[in-house]
PDB file of N, CA and C in Angstrom:
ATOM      1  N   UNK A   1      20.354  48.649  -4.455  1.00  0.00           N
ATOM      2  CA  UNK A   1      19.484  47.747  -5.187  1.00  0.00           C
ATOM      3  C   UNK A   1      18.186  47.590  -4.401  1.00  0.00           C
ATOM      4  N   UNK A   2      16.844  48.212  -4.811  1.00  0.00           N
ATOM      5  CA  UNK A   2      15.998  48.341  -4.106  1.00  0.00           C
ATOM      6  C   UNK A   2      15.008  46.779  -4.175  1.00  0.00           C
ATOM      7  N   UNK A   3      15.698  45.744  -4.564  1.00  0.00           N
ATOM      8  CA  UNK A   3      14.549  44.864  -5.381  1.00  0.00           C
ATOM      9  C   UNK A   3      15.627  43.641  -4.101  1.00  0.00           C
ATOM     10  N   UNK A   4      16.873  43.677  -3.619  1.00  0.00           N
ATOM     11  CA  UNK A   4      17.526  43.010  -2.757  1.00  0.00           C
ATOM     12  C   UNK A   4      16.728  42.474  -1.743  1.00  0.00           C
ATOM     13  N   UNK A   5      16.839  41.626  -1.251  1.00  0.00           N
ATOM     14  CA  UNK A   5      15.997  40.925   0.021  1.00  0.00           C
ATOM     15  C   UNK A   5      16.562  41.944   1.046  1.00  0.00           C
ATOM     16  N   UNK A   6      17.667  41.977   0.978  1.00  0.00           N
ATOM     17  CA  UNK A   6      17.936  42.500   2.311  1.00  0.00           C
ATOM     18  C   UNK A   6      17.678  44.434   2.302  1.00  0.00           C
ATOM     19  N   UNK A   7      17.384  44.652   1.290  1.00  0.00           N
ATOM     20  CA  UNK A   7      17.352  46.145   1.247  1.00  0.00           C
ATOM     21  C   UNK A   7      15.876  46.124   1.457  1.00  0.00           C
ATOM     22  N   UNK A   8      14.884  45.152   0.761  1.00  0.00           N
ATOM     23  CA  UNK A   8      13.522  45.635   1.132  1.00  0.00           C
ATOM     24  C   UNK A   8      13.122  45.475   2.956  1.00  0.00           C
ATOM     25  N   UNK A   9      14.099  44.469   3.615  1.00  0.00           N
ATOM     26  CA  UNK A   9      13.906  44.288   5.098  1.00  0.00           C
ATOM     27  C   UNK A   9      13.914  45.626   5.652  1.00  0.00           C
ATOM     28  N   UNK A  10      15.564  45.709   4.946  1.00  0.00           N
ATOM     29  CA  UNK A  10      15.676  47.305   5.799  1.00  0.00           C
ATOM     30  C   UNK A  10      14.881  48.913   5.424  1.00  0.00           C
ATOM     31  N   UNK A  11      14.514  48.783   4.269  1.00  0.00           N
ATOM     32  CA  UNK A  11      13.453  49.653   3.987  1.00  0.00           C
ATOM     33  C   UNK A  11      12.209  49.350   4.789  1.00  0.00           C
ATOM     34  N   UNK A  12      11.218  48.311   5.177  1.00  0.00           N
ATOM     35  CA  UNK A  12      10.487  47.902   5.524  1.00  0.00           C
ATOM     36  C   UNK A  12      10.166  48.473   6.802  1.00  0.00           C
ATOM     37  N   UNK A  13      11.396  47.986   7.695  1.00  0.00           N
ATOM     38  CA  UNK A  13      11.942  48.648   8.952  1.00  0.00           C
ATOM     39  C   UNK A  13      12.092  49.796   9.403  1.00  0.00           C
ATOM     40  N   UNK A  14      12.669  50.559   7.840  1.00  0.00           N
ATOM     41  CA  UNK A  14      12.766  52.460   8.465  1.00  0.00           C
ATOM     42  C   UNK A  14      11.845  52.790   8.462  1.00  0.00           C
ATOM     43  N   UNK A  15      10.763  52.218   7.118  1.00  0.00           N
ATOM     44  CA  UNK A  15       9.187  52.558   7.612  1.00  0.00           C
ATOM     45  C   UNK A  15       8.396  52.868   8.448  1.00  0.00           C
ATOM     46  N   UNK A  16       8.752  51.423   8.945  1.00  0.00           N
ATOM     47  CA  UNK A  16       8.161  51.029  10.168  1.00  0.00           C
ATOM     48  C   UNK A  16       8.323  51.940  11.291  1.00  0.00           C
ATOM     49  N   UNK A  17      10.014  52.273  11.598  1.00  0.00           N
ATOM     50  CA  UNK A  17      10.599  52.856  12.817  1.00  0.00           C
ATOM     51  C   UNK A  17      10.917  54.475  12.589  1.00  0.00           C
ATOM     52  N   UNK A  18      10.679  55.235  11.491  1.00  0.00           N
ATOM     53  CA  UNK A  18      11.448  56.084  11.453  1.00  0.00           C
ATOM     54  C   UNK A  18      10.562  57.400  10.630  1.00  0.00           C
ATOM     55  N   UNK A  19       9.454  57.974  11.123  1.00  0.00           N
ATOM     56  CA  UNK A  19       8.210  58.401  10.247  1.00  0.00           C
ATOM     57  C   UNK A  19       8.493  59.758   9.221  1.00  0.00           C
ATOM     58  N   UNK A  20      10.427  60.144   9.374  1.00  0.00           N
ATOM     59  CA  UNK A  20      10.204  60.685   7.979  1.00  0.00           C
ATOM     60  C   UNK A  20      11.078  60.034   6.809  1.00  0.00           C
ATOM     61  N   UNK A  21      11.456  59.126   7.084  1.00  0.00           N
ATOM     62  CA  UNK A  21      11.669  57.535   5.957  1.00  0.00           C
ATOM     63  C   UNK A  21      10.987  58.028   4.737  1.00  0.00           C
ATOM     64  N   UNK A  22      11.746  58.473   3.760  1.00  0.00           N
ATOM     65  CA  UNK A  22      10.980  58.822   2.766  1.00  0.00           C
ATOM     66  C   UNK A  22      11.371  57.353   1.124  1.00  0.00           C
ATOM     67  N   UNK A  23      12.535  56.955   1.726  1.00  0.00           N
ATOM     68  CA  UNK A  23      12.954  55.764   0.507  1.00  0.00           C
ATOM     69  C   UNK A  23      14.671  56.134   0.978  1.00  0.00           C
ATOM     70  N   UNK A  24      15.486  55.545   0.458  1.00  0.00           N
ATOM     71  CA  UNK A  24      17.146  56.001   0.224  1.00  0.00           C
ATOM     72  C   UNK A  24      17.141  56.743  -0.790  1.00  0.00           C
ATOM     73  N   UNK A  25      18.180  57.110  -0.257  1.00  0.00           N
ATOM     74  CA  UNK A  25      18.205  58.360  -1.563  1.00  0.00           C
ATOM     75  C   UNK A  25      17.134  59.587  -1.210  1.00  0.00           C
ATOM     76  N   UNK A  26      16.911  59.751  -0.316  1.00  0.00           N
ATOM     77  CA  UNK A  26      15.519  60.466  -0.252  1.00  0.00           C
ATOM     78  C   UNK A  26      14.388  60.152  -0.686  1.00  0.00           C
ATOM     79  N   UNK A  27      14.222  59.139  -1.597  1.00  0.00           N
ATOM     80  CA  UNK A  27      13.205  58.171  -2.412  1.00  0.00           C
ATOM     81  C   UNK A  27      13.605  59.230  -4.025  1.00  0.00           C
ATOM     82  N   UNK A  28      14.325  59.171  -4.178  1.00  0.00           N
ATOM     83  CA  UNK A  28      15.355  59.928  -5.101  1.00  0.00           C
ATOM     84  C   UNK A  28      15.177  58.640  -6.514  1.00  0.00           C
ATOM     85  N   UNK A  29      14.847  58.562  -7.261  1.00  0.00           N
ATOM     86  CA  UNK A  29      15.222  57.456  -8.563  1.00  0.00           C
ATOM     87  C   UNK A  29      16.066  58.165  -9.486  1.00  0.00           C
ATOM     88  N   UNK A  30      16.680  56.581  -9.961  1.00  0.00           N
ATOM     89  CA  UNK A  30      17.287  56.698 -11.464  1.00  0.00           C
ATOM     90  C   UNK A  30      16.138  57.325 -12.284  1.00  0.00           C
ATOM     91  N   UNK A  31      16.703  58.561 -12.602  1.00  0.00           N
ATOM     92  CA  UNK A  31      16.181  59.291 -14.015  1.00  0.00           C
ATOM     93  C   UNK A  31      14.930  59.924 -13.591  1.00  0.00           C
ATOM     94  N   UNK A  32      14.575  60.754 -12.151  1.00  0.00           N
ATOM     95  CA  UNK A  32      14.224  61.183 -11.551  1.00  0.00           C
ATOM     96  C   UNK A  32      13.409  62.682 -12.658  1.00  0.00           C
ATOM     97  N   UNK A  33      12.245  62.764 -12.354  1.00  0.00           N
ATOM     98  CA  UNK A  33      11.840  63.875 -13.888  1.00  0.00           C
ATOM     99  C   UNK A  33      12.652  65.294 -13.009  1.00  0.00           C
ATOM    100  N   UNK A  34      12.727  65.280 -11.479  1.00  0.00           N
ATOM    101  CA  UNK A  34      13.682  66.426 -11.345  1.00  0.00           C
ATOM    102  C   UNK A  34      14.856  66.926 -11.614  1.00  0.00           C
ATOM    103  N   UNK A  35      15.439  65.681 -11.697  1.00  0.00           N
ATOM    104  CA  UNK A  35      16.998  65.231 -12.387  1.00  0.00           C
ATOM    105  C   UNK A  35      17.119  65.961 -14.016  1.00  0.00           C
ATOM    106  N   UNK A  36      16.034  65.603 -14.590  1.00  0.00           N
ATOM    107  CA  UNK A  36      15.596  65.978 -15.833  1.00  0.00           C
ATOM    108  C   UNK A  36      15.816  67.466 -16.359  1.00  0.00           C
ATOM    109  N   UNK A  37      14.399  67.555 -15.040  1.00  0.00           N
ATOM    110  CA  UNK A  37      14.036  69.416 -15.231  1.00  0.00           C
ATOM    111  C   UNK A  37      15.201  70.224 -14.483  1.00  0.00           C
ATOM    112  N   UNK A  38      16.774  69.922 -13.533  1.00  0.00           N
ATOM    113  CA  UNK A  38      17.316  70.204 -13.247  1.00  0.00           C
ATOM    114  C   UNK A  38      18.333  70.574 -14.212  1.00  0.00           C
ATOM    115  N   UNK A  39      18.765  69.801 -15.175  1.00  0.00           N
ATOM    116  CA  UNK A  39      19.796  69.284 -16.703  1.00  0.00           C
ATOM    117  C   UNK A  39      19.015  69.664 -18.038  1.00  0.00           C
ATOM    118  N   UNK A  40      17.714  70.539 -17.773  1.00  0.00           N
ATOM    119  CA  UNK A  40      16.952  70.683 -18.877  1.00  0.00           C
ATOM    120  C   UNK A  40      16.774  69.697 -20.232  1.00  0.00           C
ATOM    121  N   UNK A  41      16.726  68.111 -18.803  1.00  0.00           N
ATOM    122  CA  UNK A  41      16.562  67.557 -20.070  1.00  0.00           C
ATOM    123  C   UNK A  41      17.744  66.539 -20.730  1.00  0.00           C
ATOM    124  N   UNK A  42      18.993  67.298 -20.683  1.00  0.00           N
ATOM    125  CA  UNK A  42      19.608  67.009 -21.286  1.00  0.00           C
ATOM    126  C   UNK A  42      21.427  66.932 -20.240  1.00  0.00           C
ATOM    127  N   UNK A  43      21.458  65.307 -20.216  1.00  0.00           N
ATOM    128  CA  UNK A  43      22.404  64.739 -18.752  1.00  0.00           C
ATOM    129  C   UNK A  43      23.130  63.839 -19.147  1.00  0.00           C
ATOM    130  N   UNK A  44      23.802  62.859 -18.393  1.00  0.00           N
ATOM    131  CA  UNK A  44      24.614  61.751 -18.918  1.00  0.00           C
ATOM    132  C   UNK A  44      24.054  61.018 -17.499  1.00  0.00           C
ATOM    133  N   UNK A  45      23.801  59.839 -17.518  1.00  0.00           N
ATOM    134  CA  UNK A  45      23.725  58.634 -16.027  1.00  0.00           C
ATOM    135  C   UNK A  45      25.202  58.339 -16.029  1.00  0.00           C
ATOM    136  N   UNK A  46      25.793  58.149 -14.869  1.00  0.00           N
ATOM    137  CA  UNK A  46      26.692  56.811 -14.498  1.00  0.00           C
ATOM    138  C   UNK A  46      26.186  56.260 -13.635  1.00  0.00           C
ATOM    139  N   UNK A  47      26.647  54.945 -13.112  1.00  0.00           N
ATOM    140  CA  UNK A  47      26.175  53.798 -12.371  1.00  0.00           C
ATOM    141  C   UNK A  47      27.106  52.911 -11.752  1.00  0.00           C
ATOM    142  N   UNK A  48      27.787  52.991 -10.777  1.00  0.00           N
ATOM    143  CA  UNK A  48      28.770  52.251 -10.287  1.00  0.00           C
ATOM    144  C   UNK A  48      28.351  51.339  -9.185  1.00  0.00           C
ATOM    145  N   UNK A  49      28.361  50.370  -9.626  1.00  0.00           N
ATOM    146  CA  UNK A  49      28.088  49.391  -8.860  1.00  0.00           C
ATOM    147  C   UNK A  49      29.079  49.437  -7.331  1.00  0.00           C
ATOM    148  N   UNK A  50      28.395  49.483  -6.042  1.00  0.00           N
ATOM    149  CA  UNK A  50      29.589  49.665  -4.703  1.00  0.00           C
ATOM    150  C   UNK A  50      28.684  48.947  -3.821  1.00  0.00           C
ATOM    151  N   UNK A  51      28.779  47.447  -3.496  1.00  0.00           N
ATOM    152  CA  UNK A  51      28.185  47.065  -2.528  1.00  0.00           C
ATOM    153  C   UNK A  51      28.871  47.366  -1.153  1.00  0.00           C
ATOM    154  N   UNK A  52      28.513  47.264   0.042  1.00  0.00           N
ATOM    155  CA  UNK A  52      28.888  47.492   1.308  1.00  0.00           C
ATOM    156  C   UNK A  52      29.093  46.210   2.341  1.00  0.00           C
ATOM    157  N   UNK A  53      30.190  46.366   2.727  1.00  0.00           N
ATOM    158  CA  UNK A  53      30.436  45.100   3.381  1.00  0.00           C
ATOM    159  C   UNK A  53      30.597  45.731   4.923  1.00  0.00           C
ATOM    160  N   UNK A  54      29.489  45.567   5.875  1.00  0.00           N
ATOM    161  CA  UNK A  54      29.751  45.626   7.263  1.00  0.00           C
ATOM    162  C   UNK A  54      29.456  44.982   8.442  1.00  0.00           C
ATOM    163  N   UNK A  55      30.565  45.189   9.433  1.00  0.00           N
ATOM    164  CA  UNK A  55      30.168  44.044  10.401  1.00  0.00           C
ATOM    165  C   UNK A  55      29.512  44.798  11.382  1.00  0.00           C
ATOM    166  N   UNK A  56      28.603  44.842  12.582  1.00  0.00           N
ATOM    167  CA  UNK A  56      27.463  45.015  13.170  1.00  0.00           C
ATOM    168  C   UNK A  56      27.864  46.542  13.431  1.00  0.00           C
ATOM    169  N   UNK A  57      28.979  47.177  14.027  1.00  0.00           N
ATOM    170  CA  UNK A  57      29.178  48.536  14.687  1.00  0.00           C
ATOM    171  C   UNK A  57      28.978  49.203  13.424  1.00  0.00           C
ATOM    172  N   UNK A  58      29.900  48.962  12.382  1.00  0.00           N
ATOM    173  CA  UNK A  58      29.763  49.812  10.863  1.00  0.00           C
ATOM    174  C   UNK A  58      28.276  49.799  10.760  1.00  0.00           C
ATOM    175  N   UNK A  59      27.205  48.781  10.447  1.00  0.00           N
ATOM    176  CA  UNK A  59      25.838  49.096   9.897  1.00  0.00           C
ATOM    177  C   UNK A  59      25.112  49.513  11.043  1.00  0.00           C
ATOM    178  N   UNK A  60      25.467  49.576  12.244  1.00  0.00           N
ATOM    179  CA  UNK A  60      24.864  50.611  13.260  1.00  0.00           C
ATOM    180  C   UNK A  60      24.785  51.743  13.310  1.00  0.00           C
ATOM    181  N   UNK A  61      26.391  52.115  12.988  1.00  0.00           N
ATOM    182  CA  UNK A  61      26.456  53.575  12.629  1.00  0.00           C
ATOM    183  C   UNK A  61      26.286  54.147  11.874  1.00  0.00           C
ATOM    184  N   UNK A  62      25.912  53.518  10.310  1.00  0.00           N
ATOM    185  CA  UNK A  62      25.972  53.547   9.085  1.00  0.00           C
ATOM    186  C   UNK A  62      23.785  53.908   9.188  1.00  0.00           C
ATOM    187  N   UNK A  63      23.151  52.896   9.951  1.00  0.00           N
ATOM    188  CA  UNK A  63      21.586  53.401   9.965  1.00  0.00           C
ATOM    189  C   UNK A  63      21.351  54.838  11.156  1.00  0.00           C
ATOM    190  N   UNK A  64      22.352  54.653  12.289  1.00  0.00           N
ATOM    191  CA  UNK A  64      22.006  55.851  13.237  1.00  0.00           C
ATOM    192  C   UNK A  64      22.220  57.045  12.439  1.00  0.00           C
ATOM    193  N   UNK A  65      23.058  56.812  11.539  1.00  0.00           N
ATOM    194  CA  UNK A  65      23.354  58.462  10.703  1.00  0.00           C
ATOM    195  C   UNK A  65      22.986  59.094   9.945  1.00  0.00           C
ATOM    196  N   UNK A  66      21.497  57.996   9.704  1.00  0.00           N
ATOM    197  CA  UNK A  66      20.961  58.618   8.463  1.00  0.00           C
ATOM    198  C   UNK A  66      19.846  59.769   9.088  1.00  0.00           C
ATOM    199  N   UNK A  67      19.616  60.781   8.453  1.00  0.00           N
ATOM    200  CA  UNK A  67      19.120  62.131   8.956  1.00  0.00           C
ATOM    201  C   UNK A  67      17.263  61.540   9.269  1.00  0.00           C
ATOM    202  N   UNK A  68      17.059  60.297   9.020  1.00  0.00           N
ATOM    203  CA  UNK A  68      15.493  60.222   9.320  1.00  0.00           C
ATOM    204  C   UNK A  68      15.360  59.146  10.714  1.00  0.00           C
ATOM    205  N   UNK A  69      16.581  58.690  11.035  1.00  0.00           N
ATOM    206  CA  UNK A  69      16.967  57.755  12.153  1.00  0.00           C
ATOM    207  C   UNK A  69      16.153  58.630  13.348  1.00  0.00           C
ATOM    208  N   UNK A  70      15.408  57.517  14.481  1.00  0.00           N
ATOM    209  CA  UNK A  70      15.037  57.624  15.509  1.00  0.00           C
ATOM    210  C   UNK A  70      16.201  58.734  16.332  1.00  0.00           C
ATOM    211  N   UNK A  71      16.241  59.711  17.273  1.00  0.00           N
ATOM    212  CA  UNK A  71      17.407  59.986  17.703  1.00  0.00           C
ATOM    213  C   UNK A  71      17.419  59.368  19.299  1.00  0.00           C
ATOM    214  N   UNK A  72      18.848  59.148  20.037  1.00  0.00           N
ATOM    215  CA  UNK A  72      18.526  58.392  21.267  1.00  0.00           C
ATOM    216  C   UNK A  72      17.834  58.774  21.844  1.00  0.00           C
ATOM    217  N   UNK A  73      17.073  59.543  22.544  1.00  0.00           N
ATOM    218  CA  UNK A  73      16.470  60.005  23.325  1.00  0.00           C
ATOM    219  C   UNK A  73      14.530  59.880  22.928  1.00  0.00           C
ATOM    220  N   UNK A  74      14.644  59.575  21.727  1.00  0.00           N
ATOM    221  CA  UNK A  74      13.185  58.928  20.810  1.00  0.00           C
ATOM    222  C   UNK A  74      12.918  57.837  21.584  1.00  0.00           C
ATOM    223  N   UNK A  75      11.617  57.258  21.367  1.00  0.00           N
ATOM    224  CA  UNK A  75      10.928  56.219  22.121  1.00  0.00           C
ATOM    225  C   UNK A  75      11.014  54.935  21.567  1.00  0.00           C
ATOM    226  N   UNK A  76      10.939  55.514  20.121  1.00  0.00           N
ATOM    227  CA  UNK A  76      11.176  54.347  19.408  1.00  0.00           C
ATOM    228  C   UNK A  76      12.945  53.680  18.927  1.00  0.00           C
ATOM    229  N   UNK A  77      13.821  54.615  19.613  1.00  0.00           N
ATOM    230  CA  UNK A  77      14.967  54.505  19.462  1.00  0.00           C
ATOM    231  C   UNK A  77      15.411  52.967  19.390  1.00  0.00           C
ATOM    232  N   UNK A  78      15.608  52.602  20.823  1.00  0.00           N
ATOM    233  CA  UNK A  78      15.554  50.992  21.267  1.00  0.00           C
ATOM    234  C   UNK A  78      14.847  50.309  20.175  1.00  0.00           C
ATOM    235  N   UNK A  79      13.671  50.652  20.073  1.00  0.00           N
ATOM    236  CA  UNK A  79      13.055  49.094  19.567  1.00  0.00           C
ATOM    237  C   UNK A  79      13.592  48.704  17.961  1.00  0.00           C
ATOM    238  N   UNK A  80      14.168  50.450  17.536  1.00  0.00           N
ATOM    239  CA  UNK A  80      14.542  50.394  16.118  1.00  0.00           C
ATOM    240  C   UNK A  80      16.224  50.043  15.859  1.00  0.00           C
ATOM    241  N   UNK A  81      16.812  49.852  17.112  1.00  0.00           N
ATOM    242  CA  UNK A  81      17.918  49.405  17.035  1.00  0.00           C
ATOM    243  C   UNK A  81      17.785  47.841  17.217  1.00  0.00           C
ATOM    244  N   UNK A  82      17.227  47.521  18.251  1.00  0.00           N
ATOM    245  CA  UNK A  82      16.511  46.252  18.443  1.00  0.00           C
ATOM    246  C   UNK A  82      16.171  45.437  17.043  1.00  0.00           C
ATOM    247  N   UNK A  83      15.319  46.166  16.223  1.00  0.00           N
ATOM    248  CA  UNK A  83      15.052  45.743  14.875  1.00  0.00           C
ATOM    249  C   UNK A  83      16.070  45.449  14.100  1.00  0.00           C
ATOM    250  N   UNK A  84      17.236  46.322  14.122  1.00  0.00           N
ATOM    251  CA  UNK A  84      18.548  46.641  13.192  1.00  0.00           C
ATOM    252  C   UNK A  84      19.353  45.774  13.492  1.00  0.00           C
ATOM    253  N   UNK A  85      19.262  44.850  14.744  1.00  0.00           N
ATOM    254  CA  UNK A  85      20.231  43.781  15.181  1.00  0.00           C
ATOM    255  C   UNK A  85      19.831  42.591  14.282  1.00  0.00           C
ATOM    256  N   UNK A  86      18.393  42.292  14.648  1.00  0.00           N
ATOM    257  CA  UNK A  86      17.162  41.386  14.296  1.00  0.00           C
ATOM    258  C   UNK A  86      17.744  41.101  12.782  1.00  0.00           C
ATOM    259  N   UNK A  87      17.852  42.312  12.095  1.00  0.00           N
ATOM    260  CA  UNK A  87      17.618  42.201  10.639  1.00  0.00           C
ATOM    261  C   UNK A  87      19.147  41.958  10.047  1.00  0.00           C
ATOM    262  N   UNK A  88      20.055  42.454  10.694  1.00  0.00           N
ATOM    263  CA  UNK A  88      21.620  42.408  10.399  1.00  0.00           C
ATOM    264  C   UNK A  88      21.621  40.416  10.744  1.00  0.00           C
ATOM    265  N   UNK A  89      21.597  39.775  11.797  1.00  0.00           N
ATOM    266  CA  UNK A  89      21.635  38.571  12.259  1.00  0.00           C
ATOM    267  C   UNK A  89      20.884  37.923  11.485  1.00  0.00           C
ATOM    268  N   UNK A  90      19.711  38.082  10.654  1.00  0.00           N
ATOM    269  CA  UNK A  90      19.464  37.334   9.380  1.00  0.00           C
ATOM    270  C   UNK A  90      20.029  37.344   8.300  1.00  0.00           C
ATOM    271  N   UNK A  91      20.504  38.479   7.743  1.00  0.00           N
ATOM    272  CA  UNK A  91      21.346  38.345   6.451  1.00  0.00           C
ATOM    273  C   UNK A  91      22.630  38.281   6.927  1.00  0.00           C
ATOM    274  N   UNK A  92      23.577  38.676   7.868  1.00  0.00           N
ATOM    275  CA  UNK A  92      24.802  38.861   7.762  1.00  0.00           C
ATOM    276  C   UNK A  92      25.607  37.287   7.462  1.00  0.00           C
ATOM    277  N   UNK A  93      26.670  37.060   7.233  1.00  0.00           N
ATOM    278  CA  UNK A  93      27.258  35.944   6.613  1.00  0.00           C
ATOM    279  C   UNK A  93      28.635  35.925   7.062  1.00  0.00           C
ATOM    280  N   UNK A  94      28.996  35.210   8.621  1.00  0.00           N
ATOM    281  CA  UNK A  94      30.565  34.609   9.512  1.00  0.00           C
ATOM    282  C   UNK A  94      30.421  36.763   9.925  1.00  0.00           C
ATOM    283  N   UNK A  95      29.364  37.296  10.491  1.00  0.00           N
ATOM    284  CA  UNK A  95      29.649  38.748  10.824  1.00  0.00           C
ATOM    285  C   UNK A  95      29.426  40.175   9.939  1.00  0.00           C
ATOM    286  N   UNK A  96      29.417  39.500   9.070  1.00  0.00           N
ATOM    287  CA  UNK A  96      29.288  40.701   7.755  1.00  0.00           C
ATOM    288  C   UNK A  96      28.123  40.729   6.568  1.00  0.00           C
ATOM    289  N   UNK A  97      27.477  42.023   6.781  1.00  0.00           N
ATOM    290  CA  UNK A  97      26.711  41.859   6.211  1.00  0.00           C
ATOM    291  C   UNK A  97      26.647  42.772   4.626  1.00  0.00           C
ATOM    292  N   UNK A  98      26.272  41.979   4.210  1.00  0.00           N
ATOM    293  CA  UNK A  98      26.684  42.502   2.423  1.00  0.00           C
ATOM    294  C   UNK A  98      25.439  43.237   1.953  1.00  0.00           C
ATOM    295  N   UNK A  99      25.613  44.429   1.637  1.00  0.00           N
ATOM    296  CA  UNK A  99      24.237  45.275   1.206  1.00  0.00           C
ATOM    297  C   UNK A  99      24.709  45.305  -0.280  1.00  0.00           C
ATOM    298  N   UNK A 100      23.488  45.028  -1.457  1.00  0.00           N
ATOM    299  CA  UNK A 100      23.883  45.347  -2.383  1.00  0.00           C
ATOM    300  C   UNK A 100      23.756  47.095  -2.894  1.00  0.00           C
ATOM    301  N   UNK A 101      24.428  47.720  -3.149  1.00  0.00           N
ATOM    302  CA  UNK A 101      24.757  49.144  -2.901  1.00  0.00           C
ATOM    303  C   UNK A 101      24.977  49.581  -4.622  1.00  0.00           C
ATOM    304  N   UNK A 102      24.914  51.006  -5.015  1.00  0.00           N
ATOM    305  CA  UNK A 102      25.183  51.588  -5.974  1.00  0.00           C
ATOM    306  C   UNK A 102      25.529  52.786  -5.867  1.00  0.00           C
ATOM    307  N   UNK A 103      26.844  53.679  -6.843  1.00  0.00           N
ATOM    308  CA  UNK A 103      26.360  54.962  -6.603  1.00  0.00           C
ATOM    309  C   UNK A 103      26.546  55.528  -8.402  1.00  0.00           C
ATOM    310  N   UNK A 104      25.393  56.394  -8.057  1.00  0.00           N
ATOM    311  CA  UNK A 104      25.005  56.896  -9.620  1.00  0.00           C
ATOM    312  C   UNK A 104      25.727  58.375  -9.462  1.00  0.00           C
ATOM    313  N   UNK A 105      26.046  59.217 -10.303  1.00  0.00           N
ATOM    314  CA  UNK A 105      26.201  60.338 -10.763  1.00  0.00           C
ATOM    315  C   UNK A 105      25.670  60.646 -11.939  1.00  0.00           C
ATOM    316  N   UNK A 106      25.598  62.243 -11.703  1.00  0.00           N
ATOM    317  CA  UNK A 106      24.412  62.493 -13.129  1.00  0.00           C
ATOM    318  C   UNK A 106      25.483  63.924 -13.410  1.00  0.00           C
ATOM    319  N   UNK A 107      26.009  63.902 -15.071  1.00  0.00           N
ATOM    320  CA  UNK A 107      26.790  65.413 -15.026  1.00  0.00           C
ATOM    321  C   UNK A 107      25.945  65.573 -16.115  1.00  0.00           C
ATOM    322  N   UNK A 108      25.943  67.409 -16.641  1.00  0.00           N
ATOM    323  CA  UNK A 108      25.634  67.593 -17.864  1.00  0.00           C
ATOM    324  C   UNK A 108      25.785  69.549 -16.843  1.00  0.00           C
ATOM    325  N   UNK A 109      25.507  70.015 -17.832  1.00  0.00           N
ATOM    326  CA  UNK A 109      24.990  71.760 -17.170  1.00  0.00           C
ATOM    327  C   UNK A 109      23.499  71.677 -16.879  1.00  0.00           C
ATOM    328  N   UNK A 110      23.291  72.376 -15.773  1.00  0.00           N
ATOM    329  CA  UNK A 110      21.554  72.751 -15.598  1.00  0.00           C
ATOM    330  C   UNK A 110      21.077  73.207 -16.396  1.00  0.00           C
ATOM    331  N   UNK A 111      20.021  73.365 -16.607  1.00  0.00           N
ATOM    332  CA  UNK A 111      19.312  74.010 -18.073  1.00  0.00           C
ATOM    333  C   UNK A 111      18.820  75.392 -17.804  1.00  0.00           C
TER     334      UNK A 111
END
């Protein structure tokens, strides 16, 4: 859910920390015109709602793994983990922090 308080923090942040941060998803959208020109057009959406419930090690490992993440030995490594604590300790709730999450699938044949 890109419109979430807590998803625009953490978008905000990879921005900030992580310079090939392109969006989640790759900056990938629902109904994407590549999606389109991939299905010629012609696809089905699903939409499953899957929020994520994690407590600090899970969403650590869960941002270090994403392929645009600082790597340790980066400069900005620290300060972007530093950030990731920062931002988990504002939203999280008794340890856990609730991302509102989705996952879509798209079937049809390529065109």
């Amino acid at each position: 859910d890109p419109e979430a308080s807590v998803n625009r923090a953490w978008s905000d942040l990879s921005r900030q920390f992580c310079p090939t941060f392109q969006g989640f998803s790759n900056g990938l959208r629902p109904h994407d015109p590549r999606i389109s020109e991939f299905f010629g057009g012609c696809y089905q959406y699903h939409f499953f709602s899957h929020p994520l419930c994690l407590d600090w090690p899970a969403f650590l490992r869960r941002c270090l793994s994403s392929s645009y993440a600082p790597r340790g030995e980066a400069p900005e490594s620290a300060a972007y983990q530093e950030a990731l604590f920062s931002l988990f300790n504002r939203f999280a709730r008794q340890g856990v922090l609730e991302i509102p999450n989705a996952t879509v699938a798209y079937t049809g044949a390529p065109g």
